[in-house]
N, C-alpha and C. Protein backbone atom coordinates (compact mmCIF):
# COMPACT_ATOMS: atom_id res chain seq x y z
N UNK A 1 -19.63 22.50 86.80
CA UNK A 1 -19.54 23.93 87.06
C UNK A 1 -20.87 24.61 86.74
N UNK A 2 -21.48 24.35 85.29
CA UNK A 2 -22.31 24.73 84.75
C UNK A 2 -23.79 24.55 85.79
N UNK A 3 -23.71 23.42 86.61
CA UNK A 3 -24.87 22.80 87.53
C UNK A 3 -24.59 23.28 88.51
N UNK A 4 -23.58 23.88 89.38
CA UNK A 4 -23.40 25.03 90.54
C UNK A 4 -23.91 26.16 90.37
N UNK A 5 -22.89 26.38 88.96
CA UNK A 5 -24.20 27.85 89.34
C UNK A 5 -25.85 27.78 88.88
N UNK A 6 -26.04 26.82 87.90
CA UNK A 6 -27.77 26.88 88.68
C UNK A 6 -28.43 26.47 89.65
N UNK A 7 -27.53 25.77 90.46
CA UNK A 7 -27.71 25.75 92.05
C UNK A 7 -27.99 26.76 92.66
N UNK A 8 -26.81 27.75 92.21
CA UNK A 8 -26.49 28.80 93.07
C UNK A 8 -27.15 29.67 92.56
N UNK A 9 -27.76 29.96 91.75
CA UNK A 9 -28.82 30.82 91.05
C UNK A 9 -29.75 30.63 91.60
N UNK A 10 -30.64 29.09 91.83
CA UNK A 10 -31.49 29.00 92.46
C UNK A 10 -32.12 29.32 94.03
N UNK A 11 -30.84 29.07 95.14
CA UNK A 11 -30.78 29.16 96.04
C UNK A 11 -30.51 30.93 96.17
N UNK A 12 -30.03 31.94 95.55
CA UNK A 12 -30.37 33.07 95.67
C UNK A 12 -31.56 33.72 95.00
N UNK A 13 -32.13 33.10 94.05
CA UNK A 13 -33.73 33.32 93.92
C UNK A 13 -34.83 32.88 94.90
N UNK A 14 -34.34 31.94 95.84
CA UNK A 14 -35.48 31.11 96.79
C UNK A 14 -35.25 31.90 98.17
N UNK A 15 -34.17 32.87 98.53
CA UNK A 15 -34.11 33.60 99.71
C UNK A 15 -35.31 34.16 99.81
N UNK A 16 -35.68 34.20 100.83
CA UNK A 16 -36.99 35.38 101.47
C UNK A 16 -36.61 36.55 100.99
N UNK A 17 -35.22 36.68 101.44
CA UNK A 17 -35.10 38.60 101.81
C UNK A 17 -34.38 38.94 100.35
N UNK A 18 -34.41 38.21 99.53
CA UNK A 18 -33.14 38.09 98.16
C UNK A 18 -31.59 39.24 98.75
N UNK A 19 -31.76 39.03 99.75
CA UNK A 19 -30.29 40.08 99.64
C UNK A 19 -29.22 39.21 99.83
N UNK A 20 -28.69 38.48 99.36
CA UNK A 20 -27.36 37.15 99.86
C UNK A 20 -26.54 37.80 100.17
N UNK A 21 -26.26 38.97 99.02
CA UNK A 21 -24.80 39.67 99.80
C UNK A 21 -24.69 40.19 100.94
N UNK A 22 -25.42 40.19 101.65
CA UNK A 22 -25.50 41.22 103.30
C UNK A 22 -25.45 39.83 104.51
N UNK A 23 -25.26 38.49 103.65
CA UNK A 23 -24.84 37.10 104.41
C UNK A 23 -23.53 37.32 104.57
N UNK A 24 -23.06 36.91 105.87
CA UNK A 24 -21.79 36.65 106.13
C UNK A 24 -20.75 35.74 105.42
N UNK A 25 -19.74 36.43 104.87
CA UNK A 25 -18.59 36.34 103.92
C UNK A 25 -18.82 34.43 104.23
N UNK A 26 -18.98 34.24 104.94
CA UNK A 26 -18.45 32.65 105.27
C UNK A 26 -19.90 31.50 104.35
N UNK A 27 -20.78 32.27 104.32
CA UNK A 27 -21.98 31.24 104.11
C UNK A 27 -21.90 31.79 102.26
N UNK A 28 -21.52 32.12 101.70
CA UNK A 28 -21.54 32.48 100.28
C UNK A 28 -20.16 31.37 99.73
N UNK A 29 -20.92 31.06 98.09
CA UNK A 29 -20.29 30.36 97.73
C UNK A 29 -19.41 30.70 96.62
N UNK A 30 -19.16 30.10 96.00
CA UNK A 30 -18.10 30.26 95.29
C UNK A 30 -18.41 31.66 94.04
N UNK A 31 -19.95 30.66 92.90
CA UNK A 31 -20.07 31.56 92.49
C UNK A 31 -20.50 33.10 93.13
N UNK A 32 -21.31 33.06 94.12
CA UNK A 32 -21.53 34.35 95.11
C UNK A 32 -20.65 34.78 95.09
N UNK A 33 -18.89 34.34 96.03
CA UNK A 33 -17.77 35.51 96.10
C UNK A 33 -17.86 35.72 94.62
N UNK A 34 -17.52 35.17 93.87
CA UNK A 34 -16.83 36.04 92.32
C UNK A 34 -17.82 36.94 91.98
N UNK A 35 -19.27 36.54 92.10
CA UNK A 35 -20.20 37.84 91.86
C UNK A 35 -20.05 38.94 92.97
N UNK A 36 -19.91 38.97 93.86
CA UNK A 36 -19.50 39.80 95.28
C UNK A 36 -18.24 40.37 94.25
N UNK A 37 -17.06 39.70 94.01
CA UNK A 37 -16.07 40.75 93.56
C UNK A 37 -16.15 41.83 92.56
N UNK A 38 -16.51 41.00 91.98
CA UNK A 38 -16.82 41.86 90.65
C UNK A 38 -17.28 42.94 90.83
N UNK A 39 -18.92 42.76 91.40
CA UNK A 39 -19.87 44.27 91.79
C UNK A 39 -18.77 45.35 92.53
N UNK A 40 -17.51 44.83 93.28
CA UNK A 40 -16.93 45.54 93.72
C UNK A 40 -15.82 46.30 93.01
N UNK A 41 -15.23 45.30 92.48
CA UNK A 41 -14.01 45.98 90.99
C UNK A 41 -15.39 47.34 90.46
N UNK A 42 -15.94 46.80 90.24
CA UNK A 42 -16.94 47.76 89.53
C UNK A 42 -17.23 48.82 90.27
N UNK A 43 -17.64 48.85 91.51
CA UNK A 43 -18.02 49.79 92.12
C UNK A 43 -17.01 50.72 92.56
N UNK A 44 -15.40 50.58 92.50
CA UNK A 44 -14.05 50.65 92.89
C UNK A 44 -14.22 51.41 91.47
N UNK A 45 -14.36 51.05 90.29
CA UNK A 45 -14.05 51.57 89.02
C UNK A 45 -14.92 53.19 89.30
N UNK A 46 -16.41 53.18 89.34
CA UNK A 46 -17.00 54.21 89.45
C UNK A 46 -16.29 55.24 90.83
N UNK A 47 -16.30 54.90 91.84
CA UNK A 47 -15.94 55.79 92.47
C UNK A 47 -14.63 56.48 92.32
N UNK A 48 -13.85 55.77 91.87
CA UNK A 48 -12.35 56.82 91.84
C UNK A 48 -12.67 57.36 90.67
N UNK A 49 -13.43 57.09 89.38
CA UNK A 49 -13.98 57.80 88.51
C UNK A 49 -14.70 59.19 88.52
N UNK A 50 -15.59 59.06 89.93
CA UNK A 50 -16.45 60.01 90.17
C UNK A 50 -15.32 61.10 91.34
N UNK A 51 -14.15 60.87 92.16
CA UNK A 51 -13.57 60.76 92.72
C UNK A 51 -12.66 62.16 91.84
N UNK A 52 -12.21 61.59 90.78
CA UNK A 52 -11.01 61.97 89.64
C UNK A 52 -11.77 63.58 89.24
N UNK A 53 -13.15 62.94 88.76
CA UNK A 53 -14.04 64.35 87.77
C UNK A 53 -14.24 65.49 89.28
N UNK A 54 -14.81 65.13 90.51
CA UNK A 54 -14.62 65.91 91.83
C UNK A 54 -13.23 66.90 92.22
N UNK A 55 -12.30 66.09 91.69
CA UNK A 55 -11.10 66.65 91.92
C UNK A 55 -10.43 67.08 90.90
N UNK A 56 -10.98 67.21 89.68
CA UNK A 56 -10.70 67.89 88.36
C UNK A 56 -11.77 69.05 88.18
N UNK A 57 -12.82 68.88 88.91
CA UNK A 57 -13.84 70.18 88.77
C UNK A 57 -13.54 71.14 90.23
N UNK A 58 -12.49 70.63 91.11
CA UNK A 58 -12.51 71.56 92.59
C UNK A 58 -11.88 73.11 92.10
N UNK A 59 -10.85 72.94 91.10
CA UNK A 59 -9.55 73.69 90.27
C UNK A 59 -10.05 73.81 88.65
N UNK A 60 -10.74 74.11 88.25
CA UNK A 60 -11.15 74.10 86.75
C UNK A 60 -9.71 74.80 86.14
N UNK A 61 -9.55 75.78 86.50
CA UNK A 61 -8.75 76.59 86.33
C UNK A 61 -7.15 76.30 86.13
N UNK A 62 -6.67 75.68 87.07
CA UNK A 62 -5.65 74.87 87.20
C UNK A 62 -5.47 73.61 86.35
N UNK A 63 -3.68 73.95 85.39
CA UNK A 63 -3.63 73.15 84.11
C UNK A 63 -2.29 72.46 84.32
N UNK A 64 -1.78 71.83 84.00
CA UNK A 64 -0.64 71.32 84.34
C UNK A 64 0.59 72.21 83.77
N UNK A 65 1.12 73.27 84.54
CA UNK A 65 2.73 73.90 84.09
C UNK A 65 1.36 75.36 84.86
N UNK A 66 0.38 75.31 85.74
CA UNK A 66 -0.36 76.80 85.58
C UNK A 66 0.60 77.90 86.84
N UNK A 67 0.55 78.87 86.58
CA UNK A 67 1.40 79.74 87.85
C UNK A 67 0.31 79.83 88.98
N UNK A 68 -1.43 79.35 88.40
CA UNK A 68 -1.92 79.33 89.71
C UNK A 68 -2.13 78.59 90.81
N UNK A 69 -1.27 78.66 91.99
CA UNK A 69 -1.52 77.16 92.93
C UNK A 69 -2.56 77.75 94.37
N UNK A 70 -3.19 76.78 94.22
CA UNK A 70 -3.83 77.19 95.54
C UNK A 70 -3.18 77.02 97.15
N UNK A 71 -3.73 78.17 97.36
CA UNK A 71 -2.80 78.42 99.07
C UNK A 71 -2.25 77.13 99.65
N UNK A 72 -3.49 76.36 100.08
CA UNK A 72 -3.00 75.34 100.76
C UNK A 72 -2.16 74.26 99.93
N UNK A 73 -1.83 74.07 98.57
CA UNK A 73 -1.31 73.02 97.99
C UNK A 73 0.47 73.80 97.72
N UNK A 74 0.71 75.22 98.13
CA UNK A 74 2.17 75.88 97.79
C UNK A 74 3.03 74.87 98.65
N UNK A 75 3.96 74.63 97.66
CA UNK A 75 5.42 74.04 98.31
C UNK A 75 5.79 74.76 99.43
């Protein structure tokens, strides 16, 4: 395992263009997908993060039980 990924370390240090991830899903290997996932869990983590604070700063005002609702969100 330990000798794959310095395979696979190597062979993404020896690319010309170093970008592996922009290779088609099919030519990436093992360790590649799990690094591919990850950056993505991760990147999935930040955006609904940044997502949450966007949509908690649209209504500052608005608290949970508030009498103020905005027009378009009235039952």
């Amino acid at each position: 395992m330990e000798k794959n990924r310095r395979e696979s370390l190597r062979e993404i240090r020896n690319r010309v263009d170093g970008l592996w991830w922009e290779s088609p899903i099919e030519e990436l290997n093992l360790f590649q997908l799990q690094h591919l996932k990850k950056a993505l869990e991760i990147l999935k983590q930040k955006v609904e993060k940044e997502a949450q604070m966007v949509n908690n700063n649209a209504f500052p005002f608005q608290t949970l039980g508030s009498a103020w609702t905005p027009p378009n969100c009235a039952s």
